[in-house]
N, C-alpha and C. Protein backbone atom coordinates (compact mmCIF):
# COMPACT_ATOMS: atom_id res chain seq x y z
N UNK A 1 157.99 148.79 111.16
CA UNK A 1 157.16 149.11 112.30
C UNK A 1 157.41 150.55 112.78
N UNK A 2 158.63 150.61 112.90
CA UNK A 2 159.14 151.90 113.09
C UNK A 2 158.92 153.48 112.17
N UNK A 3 158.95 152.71 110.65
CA UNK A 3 158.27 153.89 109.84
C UNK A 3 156.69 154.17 109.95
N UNK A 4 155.92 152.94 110.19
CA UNK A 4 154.48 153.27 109.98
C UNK A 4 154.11 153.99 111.50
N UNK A 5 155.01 153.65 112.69
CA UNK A 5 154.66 154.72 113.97
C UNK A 5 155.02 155.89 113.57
N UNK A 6 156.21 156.07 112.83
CA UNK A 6 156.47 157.57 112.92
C UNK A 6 155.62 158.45 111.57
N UNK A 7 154.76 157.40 110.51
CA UNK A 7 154.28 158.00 109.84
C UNK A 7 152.57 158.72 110.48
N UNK A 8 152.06 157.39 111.40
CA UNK A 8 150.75 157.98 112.07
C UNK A 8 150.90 159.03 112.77
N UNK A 9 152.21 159.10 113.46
CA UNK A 9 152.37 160.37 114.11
C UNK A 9 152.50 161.82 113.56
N UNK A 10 153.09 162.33 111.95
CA UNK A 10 153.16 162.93 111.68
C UNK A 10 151.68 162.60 110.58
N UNK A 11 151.02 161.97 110.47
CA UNK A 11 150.02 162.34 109.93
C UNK A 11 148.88 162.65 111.26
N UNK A 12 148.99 162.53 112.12
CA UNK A 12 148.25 162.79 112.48
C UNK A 12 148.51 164.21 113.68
N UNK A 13 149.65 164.91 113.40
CA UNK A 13 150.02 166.19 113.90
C UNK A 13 149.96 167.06 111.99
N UNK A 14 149.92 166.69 111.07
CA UNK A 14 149.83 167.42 110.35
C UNK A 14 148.00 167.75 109.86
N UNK A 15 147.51 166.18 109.91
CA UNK A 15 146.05 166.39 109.80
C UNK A 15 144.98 167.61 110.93
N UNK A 16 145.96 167.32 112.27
CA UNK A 16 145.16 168.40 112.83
C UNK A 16 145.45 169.86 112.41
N UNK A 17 146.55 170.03 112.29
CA UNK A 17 147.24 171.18 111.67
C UNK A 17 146.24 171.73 110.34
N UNK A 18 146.19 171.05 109.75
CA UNK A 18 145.46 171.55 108.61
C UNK A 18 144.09 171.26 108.60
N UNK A 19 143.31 170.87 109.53
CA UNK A 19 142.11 171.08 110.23
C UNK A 19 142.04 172.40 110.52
N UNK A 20 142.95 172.56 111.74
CA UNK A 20 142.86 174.04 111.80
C UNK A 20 142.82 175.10 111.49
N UNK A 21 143.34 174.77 110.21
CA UNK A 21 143.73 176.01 108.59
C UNK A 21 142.57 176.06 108.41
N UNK A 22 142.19 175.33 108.01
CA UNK A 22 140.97 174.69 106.94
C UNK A 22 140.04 175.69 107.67
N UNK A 23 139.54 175.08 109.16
CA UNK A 23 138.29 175.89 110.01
C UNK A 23 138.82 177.25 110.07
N UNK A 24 139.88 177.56 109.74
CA UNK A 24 140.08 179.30 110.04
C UNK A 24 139.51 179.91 108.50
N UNK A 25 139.96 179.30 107.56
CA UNK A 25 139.71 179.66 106.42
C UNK A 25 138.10 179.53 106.05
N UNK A 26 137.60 178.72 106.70
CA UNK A 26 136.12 178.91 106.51
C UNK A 26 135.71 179.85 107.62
N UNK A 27 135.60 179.93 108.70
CA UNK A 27 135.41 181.22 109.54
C UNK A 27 135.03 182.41 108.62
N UNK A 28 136.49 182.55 108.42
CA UNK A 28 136.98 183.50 107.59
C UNK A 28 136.01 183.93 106.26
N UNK A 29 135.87 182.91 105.58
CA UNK A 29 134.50 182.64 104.37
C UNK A 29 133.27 182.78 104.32
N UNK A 30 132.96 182.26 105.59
CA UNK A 30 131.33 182.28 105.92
C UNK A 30 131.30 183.63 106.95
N UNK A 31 132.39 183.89 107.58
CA UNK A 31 132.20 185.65 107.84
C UNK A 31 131.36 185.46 109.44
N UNK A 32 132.30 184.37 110.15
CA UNK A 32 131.99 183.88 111.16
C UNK A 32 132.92 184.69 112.20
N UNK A 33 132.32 185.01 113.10
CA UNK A 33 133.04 186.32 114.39
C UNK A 33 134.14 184.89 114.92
N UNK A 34 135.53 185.73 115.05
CA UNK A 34 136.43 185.11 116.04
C UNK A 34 136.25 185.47 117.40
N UNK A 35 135.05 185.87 117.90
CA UNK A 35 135.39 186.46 119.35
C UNK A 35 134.44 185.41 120.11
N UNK A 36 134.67 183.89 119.96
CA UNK A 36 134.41 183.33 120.84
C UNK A 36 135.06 182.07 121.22
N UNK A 37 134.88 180.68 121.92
CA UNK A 37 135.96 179.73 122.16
C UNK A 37 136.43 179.23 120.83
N UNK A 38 135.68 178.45 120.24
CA UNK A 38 136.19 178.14 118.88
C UNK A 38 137.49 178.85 118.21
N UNK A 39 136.96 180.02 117.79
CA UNK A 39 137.84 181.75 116.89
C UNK A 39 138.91 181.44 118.25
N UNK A 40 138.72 181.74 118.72
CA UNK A 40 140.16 181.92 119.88
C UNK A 40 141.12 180.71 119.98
N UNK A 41 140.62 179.32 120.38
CA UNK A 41 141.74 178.64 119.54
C UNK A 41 142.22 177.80 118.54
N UNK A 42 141.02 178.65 117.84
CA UNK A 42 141.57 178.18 116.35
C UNK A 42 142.72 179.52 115.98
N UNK A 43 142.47 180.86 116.10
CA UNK A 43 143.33 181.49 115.93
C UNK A 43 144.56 181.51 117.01
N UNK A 44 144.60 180.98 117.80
CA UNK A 44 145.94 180.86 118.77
C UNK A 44 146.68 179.77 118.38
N UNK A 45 145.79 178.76 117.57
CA UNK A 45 146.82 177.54 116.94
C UNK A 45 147.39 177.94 115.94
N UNK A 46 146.83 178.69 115.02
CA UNK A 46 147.37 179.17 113.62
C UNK A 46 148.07 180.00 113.11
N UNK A 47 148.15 181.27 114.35
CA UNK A 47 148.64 182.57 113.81
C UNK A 47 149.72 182.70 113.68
N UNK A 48 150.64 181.82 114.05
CA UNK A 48 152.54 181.84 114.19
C UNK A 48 152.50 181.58 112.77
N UNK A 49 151.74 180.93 111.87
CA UNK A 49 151.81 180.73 110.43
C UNK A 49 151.20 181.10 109.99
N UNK A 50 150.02 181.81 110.09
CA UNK A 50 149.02 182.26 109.16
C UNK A 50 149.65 184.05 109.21
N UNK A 51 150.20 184.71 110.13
CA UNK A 51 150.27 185.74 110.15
C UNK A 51 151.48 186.24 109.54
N UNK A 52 152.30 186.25 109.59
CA UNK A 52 153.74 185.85 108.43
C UNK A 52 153.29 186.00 106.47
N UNK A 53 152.62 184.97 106.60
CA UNK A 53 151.89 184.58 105.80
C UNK A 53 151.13 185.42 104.59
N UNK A 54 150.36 186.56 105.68
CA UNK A 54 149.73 187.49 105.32
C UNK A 54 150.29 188.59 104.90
N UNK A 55 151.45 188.87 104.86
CA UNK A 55 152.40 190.11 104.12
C UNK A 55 152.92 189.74 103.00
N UNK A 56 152.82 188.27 102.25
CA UNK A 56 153.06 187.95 101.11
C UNK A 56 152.42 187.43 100.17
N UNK A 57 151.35 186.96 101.20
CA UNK A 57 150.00 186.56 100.00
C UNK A 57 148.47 187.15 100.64
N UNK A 58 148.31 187.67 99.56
CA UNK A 58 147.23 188.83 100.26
C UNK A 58 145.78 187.95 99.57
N UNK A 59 144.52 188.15 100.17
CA UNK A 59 143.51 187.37 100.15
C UNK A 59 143.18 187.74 98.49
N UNK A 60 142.16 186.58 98.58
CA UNK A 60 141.39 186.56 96.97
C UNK A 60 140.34 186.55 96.87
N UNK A 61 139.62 187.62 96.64
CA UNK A 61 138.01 187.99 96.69
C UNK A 61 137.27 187.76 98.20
N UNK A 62 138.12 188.23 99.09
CA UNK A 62 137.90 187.62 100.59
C UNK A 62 138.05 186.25 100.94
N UNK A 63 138.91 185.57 100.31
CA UNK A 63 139.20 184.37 100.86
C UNK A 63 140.62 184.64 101.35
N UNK A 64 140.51 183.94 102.24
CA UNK A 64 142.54 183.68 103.17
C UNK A 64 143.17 182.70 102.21
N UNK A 65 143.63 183.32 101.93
CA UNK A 65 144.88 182.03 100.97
C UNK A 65 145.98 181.86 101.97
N UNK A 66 146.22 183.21 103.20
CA UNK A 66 147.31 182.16 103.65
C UNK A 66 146.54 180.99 104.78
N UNK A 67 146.10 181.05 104.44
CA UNK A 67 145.32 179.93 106.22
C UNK A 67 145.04 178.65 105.03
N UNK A 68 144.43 178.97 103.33
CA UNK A 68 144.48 177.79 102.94
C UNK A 68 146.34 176.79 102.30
N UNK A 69 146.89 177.84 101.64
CA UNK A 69 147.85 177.83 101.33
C UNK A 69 148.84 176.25 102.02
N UNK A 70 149.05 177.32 103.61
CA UNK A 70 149.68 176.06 104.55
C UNK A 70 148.73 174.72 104.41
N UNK A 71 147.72 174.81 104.32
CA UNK A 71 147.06 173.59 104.73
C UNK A 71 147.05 172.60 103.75
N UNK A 72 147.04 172.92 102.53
CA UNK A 72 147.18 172.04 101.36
C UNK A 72 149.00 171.80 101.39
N UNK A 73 150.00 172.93 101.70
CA UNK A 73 151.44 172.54 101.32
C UNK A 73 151.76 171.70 102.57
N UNK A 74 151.12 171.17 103.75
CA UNK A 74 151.26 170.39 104.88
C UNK A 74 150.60 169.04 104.76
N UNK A 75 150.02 168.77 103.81
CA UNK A 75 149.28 167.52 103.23
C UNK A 75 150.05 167.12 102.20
N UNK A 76 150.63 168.23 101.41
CA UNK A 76 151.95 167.55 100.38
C UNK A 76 153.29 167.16 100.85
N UNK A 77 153.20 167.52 102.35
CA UNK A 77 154.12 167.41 103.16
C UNK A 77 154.27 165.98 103.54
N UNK A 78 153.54 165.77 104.05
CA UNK A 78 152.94 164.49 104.41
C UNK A 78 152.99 163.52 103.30
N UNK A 79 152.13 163.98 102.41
CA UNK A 79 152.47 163.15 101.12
C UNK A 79 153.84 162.48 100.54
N UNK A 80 154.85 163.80 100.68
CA UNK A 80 156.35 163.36 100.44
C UNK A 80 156.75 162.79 101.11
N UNK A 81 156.61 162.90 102.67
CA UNK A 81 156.87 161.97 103.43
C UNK A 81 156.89 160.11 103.05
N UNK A 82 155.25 160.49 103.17
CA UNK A 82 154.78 158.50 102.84
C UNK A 82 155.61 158.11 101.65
N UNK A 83 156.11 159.02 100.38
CA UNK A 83 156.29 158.39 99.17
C UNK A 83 157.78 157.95 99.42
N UNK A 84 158.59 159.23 100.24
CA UNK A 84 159.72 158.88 100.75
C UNK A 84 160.47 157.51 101.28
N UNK A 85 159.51 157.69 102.55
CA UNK A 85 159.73 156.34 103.50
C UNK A 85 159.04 154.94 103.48
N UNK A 86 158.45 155.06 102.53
CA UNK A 86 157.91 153.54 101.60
C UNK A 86 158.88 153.21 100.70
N UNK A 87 160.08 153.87 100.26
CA UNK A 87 161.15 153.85 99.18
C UNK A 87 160.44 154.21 97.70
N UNK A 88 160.13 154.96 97.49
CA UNK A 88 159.18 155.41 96.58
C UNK A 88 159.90 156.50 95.08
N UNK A 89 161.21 156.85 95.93
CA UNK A 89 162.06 157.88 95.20
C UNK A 89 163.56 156.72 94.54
N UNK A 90 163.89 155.86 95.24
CA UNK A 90 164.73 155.36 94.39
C UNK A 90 165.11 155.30 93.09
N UNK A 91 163.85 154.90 92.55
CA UNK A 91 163.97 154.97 90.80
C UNK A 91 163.40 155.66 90.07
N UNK A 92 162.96 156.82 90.88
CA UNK A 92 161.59 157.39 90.06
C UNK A 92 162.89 159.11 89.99
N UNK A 93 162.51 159.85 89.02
CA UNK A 93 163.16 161.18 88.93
C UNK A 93 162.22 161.97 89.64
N UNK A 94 162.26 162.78 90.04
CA UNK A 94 161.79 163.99 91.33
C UNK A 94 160.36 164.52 90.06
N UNK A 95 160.83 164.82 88.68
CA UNK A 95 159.75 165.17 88.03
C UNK A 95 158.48 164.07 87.75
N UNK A 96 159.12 163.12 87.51
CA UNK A 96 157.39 162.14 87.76
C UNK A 96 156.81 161.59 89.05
N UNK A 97 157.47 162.17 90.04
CA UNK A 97 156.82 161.76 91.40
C UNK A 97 156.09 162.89 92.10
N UNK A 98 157.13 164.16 91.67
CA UNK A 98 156.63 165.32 92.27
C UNK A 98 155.10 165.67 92.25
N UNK A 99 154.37 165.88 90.48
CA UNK A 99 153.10 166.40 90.18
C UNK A 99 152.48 165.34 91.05
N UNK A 100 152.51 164.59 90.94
CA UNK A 100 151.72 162.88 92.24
C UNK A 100 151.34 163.63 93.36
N UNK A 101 152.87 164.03 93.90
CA UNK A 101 152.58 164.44 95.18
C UNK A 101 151.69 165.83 95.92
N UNK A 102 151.64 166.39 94.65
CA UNK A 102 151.08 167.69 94.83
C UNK A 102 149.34 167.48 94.32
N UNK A 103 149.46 166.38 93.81
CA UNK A 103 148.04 166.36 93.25
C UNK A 103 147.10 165.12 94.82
N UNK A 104 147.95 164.37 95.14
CA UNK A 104 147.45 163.28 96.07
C UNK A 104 147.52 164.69 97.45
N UNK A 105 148.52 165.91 97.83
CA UNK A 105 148.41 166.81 98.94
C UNK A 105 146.97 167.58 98.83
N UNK A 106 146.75 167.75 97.53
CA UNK A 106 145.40 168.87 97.23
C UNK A 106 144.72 167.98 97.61
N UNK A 107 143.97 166.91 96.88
CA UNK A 107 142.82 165.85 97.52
C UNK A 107 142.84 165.14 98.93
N UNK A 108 143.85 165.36 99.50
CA UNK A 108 143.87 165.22 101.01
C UNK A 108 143.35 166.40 101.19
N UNK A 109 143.93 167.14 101.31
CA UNK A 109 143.15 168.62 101.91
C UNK A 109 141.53 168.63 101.47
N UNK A 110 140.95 168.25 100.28
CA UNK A 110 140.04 168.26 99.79
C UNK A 110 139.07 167.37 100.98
N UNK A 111 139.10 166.26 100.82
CA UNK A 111 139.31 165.35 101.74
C UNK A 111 138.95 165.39 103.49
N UNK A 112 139.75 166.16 103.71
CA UNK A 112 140.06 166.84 105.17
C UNK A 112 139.12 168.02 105.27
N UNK A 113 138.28 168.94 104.16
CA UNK A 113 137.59 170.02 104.16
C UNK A 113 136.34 169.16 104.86
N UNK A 114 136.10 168.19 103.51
CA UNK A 114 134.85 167.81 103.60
C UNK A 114 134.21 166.80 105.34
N UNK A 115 135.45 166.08 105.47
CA UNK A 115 135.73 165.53 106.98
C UNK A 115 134.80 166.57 107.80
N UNK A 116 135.69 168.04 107.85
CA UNK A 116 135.12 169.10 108.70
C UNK A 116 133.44 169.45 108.61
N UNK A 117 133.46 169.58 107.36
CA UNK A 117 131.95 169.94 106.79
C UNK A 117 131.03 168.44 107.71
N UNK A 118 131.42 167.26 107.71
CA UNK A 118 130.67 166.14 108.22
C UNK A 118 130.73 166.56 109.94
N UNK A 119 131.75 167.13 110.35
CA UNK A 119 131.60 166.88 111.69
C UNK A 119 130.88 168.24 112.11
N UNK A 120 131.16 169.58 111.69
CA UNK A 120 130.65 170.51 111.92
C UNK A 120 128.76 170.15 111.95
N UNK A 121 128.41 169.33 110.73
CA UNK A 121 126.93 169.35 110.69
C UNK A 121 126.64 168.61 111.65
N UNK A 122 127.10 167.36 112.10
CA UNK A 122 126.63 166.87 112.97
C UNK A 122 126.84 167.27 114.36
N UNK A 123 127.56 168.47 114.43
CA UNK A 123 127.56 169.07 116.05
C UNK A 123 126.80 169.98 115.83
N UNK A 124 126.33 170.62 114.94
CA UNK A 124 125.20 171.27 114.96
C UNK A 124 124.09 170.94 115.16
N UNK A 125 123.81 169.34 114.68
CA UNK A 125 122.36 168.31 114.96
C UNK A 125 122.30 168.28 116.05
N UNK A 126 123.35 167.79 116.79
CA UNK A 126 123.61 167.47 117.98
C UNK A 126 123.46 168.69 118.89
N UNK A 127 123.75 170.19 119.07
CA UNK A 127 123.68 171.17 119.64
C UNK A 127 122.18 171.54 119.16
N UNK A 128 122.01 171.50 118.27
CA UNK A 128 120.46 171.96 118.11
C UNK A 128 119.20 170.89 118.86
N UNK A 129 119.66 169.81 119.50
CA UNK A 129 118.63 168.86 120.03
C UNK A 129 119.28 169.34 121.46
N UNK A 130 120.58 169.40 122.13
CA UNK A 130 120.70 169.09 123.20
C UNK A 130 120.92 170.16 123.95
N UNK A 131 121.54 171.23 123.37
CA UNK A 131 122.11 172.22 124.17
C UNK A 131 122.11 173.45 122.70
N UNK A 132 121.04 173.75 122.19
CA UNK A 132 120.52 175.35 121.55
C UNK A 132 121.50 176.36 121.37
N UNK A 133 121.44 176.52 123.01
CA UNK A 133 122.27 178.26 123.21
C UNK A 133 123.45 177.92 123.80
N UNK A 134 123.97 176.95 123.53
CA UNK A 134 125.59 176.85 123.80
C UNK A 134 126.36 178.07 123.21
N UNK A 135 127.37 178.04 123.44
CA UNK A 135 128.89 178.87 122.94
C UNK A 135 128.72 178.72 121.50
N UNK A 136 129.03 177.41 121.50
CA UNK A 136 129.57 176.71 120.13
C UNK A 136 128.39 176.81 118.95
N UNK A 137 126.69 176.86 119.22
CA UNK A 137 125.78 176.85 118.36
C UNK A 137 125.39 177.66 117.25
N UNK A 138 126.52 179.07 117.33
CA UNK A 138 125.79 180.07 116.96
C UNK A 138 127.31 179.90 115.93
N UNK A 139 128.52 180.22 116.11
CA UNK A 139 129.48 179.77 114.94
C UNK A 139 129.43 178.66 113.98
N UNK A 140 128.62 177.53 114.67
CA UNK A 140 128.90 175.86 113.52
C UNK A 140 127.56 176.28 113.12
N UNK A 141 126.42 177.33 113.41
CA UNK A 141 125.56 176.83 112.36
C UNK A 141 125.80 178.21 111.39
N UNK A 142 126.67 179.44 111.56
CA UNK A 142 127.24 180.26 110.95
C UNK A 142 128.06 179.37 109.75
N UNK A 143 128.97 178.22 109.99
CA UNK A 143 129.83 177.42 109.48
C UNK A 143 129.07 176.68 108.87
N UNK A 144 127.97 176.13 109.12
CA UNK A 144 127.30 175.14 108.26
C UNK A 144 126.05 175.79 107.27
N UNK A 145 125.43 176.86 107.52
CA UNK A 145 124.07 177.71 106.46
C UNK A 145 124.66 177.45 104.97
N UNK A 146 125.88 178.04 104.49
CA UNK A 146 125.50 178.35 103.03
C UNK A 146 125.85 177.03 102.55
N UNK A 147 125.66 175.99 103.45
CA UNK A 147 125.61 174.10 103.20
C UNK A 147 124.50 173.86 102.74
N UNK A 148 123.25 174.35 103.96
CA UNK A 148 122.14 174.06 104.02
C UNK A 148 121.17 174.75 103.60
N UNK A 149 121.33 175.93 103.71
CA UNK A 149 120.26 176.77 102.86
C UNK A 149 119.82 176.41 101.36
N UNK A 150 120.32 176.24 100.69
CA UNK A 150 120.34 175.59 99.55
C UNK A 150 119.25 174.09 99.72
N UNK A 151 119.74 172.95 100.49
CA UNK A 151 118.74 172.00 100.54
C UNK A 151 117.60 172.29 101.08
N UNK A 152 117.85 173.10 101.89
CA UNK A 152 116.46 173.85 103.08
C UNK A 152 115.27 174.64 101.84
N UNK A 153 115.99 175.24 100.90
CA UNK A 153 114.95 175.74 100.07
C UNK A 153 113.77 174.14 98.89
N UNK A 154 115.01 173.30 98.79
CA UNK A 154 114.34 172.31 98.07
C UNK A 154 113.21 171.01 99.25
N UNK A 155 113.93 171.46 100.32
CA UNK A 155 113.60 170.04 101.11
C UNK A 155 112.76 170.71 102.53
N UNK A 156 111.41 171.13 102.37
CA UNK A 156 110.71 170.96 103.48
C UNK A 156 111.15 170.68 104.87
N UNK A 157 110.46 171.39 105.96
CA UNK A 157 110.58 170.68 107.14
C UNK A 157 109.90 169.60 107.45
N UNK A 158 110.27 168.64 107.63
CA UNK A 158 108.84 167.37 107.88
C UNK A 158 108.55 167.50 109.39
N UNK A 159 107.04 167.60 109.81
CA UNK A 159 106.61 167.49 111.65
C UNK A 159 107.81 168.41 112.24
N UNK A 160 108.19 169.37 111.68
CA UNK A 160 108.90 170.18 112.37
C UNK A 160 110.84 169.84 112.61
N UNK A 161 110.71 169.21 111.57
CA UNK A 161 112.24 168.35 111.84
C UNK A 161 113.28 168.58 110.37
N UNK A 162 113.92 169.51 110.65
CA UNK A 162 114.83 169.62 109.58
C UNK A 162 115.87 168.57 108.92
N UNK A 163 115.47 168.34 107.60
CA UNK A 163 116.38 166.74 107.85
C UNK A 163 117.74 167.42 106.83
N UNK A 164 117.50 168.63 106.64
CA UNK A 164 119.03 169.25 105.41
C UNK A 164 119.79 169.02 106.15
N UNK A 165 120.54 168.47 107.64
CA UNK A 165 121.73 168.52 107.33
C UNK A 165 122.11 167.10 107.56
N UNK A 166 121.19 166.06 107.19
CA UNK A 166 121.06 164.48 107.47
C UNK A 166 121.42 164.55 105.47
N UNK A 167 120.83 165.65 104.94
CA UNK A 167 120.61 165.11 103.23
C UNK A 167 122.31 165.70 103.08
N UNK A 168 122.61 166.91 103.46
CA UNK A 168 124.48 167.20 103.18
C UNK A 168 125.38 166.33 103.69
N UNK A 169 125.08 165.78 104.91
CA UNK A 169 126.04 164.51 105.12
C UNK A 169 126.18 163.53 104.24
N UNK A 170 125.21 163.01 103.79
CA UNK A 170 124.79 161.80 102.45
C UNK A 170 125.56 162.68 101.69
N UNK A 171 125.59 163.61 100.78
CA UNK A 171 125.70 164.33 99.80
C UNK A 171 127.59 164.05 99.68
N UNK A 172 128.13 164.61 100.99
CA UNK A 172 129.23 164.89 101.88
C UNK A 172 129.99 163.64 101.18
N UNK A 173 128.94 162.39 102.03
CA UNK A 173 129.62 160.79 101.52
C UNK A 173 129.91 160.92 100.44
N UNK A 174 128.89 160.84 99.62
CA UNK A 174 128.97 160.62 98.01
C UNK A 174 129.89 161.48 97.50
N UNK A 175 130.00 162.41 97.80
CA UNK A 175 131.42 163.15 96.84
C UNK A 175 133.04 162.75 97.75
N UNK A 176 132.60 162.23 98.79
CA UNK A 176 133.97 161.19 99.47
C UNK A 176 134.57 160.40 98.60
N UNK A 177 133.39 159.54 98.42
CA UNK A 177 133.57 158.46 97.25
C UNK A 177 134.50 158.49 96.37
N UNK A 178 134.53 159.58 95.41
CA UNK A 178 134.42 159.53 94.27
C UNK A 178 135.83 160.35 94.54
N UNK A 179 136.47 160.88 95.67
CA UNK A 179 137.49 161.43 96.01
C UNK A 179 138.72 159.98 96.07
């Protein structure tokens, strides 16, 4: 009882953690301005690690590797954890458990991208029906275009109603799945 409380707890201080990576690193990708609520604390959560970070691993074709970096080695974190405290290492040698763990940390993170990608679109549905010119409208649909542009070119507006980011959520699922 005692391991599975202390495991929700650190999964669920590491999952936000690497939420936060994750949305900085797309910011960052889609070439989304930090100068508003979002950018501000997403970068006030991250920078004690992401900035460190950045004097030893320098970006890759404009991507942040350090903002992704942490976020995948904090899901393998986690990972070692669960394999740990389930008794999982007793009989096993560090080399056939290890690649496991590094391969089950990447598809969490994988996992956890796509999570974001589902919630980002639907606060964009949601901001685009209720509140337009919010704060928040003009970064998540910065964060969500090179999602939708793509279906937007195949998939019509119907009566004026964009349904691309109802077809990337479906899309979203289906490659859940199969995760």
């Amino acid at each position: 009882m005692i391991v599975a409380a202390g495991l929700f707890l650190l999964d669920a201080l590491l999952s936000f953690l690497t939420v936060a990576l994750l949305l900085r690193f797309f910011m960052q990708a889609c070439r989304v301005s930090f100068n508003n609520q979002l950018g501000t604390f997403v970068v006030a959560l991250t920078n004690w690690l992401v900035r460190p970070l950045r004097r030893a691993l320098p970006g890759f074709y404009g991507l942040d590797l350090a903002s992704l970096l942490p976020a995948c080695l904090l899901q393998v974190v986690y990972a070692s954890a669960v394999f740990i405290l389930r008794g999982g290492i007793e009989g096993a040698a560090v080399g056939a458990w290890l690649p496991l763990v590094f391969w089950y940390g990447l598809l969490a993170t994988l996992r956890l991208a796509i999570y974001l990608l589902i919630a980002a679109l639907l606060l964009q549905a949601v901001l685009s029906w209720v509140s337009p010119y919010s704060p928040l409208a003009q970064p998540v649909s910065q964060l969500t275009r090179p999602v939708l542009r793509p279906i937007q070119r195949l998939l019509p507006t119907i009566g004026g109603v964009d349904l691309s980011p109802l077809v990337a959520i479906v899309l979203a699922q289906l490659l859940l799945m199969f995760l």
